[in-house]
N, C-alpha and C. Protein backbone atom coordinates (compact mmCIF):
# COMPACT_ATOMS: atom_id res chain seq x y z
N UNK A 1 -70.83 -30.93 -22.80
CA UNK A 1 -69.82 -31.84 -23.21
C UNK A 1 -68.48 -31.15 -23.39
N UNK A 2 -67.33 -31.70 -22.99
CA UNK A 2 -66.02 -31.33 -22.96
C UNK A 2 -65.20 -31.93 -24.42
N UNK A 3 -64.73 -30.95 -25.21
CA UNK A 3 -63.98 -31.50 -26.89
C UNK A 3 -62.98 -32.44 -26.51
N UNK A 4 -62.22 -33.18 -27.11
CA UNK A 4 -61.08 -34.06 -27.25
C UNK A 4 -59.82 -33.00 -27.09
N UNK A 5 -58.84 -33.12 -26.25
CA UNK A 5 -57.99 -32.26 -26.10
C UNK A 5 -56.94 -32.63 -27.95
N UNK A 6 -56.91 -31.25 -27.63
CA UNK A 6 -56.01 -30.75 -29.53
C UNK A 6 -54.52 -30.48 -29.51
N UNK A 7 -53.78 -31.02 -29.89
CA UNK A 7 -52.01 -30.48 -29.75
C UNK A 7 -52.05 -29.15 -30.67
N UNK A 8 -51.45 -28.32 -30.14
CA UNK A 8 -51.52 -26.76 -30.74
C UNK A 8 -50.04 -27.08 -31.36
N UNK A 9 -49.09 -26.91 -30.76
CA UNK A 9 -47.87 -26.81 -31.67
C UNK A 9 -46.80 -28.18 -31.76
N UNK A 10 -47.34 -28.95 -30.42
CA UNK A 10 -46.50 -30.24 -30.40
C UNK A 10 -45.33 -30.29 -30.11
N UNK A 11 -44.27 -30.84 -29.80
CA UNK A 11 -42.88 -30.76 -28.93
C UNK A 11 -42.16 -30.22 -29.57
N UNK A 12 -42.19 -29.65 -30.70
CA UNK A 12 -41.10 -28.45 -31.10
C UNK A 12 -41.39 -27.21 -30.57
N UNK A 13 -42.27 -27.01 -29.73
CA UNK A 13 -43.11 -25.87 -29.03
C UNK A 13 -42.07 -25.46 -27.68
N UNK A 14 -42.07 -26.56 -27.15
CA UNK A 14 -41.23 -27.03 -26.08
C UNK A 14 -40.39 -27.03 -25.95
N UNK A 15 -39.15 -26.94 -27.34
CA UNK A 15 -38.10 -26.18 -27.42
C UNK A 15 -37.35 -25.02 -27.07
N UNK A 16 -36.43 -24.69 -26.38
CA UNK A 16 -36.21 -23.29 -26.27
C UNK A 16 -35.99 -22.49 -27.42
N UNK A 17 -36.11 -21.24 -27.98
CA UNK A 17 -35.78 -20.61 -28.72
C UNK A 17 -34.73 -20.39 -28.76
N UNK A 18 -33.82 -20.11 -29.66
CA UNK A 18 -32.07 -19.77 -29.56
C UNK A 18 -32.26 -18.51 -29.83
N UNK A 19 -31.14 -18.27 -28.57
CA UNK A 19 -30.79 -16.65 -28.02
C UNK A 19 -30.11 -15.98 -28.98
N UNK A 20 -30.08 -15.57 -30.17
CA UNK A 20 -29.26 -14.96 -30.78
C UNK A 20 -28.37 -13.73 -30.48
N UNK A 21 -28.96 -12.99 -29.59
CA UNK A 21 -28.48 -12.03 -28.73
C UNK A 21 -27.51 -12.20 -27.56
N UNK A 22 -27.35 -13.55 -27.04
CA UNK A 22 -26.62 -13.60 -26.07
C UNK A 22 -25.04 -14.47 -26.79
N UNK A 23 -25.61 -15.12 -28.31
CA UNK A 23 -24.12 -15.49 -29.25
C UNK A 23 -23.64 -14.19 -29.44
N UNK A 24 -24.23 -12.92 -29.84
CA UNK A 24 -23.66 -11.59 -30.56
C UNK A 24 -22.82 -11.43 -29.17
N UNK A 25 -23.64 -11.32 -28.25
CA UNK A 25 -22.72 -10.68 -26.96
C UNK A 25 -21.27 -11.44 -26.57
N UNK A 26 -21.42 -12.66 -26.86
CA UNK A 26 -20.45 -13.31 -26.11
C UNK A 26 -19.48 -13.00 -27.41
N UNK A 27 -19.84 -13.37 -28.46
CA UNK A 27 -18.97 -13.10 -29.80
C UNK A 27 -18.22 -11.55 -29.78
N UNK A 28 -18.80 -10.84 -29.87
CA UNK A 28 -18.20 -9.71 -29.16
C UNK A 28 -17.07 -9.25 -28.16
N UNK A 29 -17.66 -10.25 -26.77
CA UNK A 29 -17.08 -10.09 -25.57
C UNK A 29 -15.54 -10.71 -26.03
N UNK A 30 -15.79 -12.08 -26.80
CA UNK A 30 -14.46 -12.68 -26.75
C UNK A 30 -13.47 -11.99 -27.96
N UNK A 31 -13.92 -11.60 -28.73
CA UNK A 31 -13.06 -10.57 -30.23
C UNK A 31 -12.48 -9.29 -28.72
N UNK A 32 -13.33 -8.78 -28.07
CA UNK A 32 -12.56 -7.81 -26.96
C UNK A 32 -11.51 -8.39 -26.40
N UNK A 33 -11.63 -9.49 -25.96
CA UNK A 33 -10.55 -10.11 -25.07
C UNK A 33 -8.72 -10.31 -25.93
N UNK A 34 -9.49 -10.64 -27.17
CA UNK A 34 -8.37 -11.00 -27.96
C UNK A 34 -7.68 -9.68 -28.48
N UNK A 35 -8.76 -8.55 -28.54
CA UNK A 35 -8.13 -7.07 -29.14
C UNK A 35 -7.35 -6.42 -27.67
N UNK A 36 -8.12 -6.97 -27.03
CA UNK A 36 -6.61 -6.54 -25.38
C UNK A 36 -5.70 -7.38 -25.37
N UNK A 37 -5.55 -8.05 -25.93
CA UNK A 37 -4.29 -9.06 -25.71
C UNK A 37 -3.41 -8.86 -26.38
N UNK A 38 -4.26 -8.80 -27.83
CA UNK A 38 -2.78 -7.89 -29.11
C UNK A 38 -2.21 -6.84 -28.63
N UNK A 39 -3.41 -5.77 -28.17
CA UNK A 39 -2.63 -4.29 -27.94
C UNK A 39 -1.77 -4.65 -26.99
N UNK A 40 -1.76 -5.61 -25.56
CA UNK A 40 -1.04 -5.50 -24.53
C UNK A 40 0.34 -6.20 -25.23
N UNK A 41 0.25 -7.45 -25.96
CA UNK A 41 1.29 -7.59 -26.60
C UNK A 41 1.95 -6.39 -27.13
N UNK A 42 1.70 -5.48 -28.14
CA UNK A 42 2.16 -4.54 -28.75
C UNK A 42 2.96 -3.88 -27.63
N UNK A 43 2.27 -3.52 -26.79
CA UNK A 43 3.24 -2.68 -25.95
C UNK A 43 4.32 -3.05 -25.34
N UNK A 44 4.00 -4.92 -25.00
CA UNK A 44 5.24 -4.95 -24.37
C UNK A 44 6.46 -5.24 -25.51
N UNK A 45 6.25 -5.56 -26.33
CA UNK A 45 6.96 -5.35 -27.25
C UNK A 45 7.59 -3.71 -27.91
N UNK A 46 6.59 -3.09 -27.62
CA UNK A 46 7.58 -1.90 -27.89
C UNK A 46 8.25 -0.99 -26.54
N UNK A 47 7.85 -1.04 -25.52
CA UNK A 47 8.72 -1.07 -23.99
C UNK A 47 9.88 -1.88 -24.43
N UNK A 48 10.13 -3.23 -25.06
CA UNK A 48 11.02 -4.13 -24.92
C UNK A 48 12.14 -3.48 -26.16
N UNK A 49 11.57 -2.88 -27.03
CA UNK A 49 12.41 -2.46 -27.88
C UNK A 49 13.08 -0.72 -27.37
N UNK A 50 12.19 -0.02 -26.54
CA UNK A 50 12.84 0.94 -25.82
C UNK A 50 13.87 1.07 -25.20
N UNK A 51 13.47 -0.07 -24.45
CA UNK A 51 14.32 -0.37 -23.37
C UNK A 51 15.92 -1.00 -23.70
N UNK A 52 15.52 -1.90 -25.36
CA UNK A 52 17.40 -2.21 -25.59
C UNK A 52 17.25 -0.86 -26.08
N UNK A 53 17.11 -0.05 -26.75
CA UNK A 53 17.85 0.68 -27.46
C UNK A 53 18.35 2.01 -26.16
N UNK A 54 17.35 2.04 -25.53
CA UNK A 54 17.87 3.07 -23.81
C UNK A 54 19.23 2.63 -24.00
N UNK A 55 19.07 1.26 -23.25
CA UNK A 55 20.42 0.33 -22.68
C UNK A 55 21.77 0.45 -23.84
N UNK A 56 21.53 0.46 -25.18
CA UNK A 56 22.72 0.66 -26.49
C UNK A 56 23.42 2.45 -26.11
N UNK A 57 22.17 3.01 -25.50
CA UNK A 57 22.57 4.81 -25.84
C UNK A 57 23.37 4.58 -24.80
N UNK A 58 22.84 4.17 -23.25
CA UNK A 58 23.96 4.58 -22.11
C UNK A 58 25.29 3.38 -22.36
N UNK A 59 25.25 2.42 -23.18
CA UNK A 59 26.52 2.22 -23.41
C UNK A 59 27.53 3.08 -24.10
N UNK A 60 26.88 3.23 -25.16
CA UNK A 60 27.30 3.96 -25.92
C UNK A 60 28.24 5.64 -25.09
N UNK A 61 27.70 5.98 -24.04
CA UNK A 61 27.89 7.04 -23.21
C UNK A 61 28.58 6.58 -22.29
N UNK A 62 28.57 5.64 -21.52
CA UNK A 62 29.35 5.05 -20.68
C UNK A 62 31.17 4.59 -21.69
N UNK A 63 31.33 4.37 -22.85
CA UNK A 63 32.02 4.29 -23.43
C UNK A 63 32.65 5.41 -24.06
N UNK A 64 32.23 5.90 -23.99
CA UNK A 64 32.73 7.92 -24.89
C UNK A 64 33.11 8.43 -23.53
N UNK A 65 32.94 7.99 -22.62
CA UNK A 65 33.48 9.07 -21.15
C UNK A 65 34.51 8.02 -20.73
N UNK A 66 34.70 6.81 -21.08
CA UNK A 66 35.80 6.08 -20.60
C UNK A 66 37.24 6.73 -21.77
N UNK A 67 36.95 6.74 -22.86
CA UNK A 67 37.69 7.28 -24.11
C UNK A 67 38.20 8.91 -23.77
N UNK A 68 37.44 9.68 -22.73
CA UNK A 68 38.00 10.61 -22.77
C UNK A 68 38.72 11.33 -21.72
C-alpha cells in the first residue's frame, strides 16, 4: 500500500530565499560610485581653483612688465 501524500514545508518552501549577499554587494558597489564622484568632483574643483589663481599670477606679470 502507498501512504497519503504529506506537505513537508508548503508554499513558503517555494519561496526564494533573499540574497543577502548580493544587497551587501550592490550596496557597496553603489557607496563606490558615489565615493568616485565626490573625489572626481574634488578635483575638478581644485584644477578650477588652480587654474584662476595661475591666470591672477600671469596677470599680475603681464602687468609689472607693462609698468616697466
Amino acid at each position: 500500500m502507498i501512504a497519503a501524500p504529506v506537505v513537508l514545508g508548503g508554499e513558503d518552501r517555494l519561496l526564494p530565499e533573499p540574497n543577502h549577499a548580493a544587497f551587501v554587494l550592490w550596496a557597496v558597489l553603489g557607496l563606490g560610485v558615489v565615493l568616485l564622484g565626490f573625489m572626481a568632483w574634488q578635483l575638478v574643483r581644485t584644477l578650477d581653483q588652480k587654474k584662476m589663481t595661475a591666470g591672477r599670477h600671469l596677470i599680475r606679470q603681464s602687468t609689472k612688465a607693462a609698468q616697466v
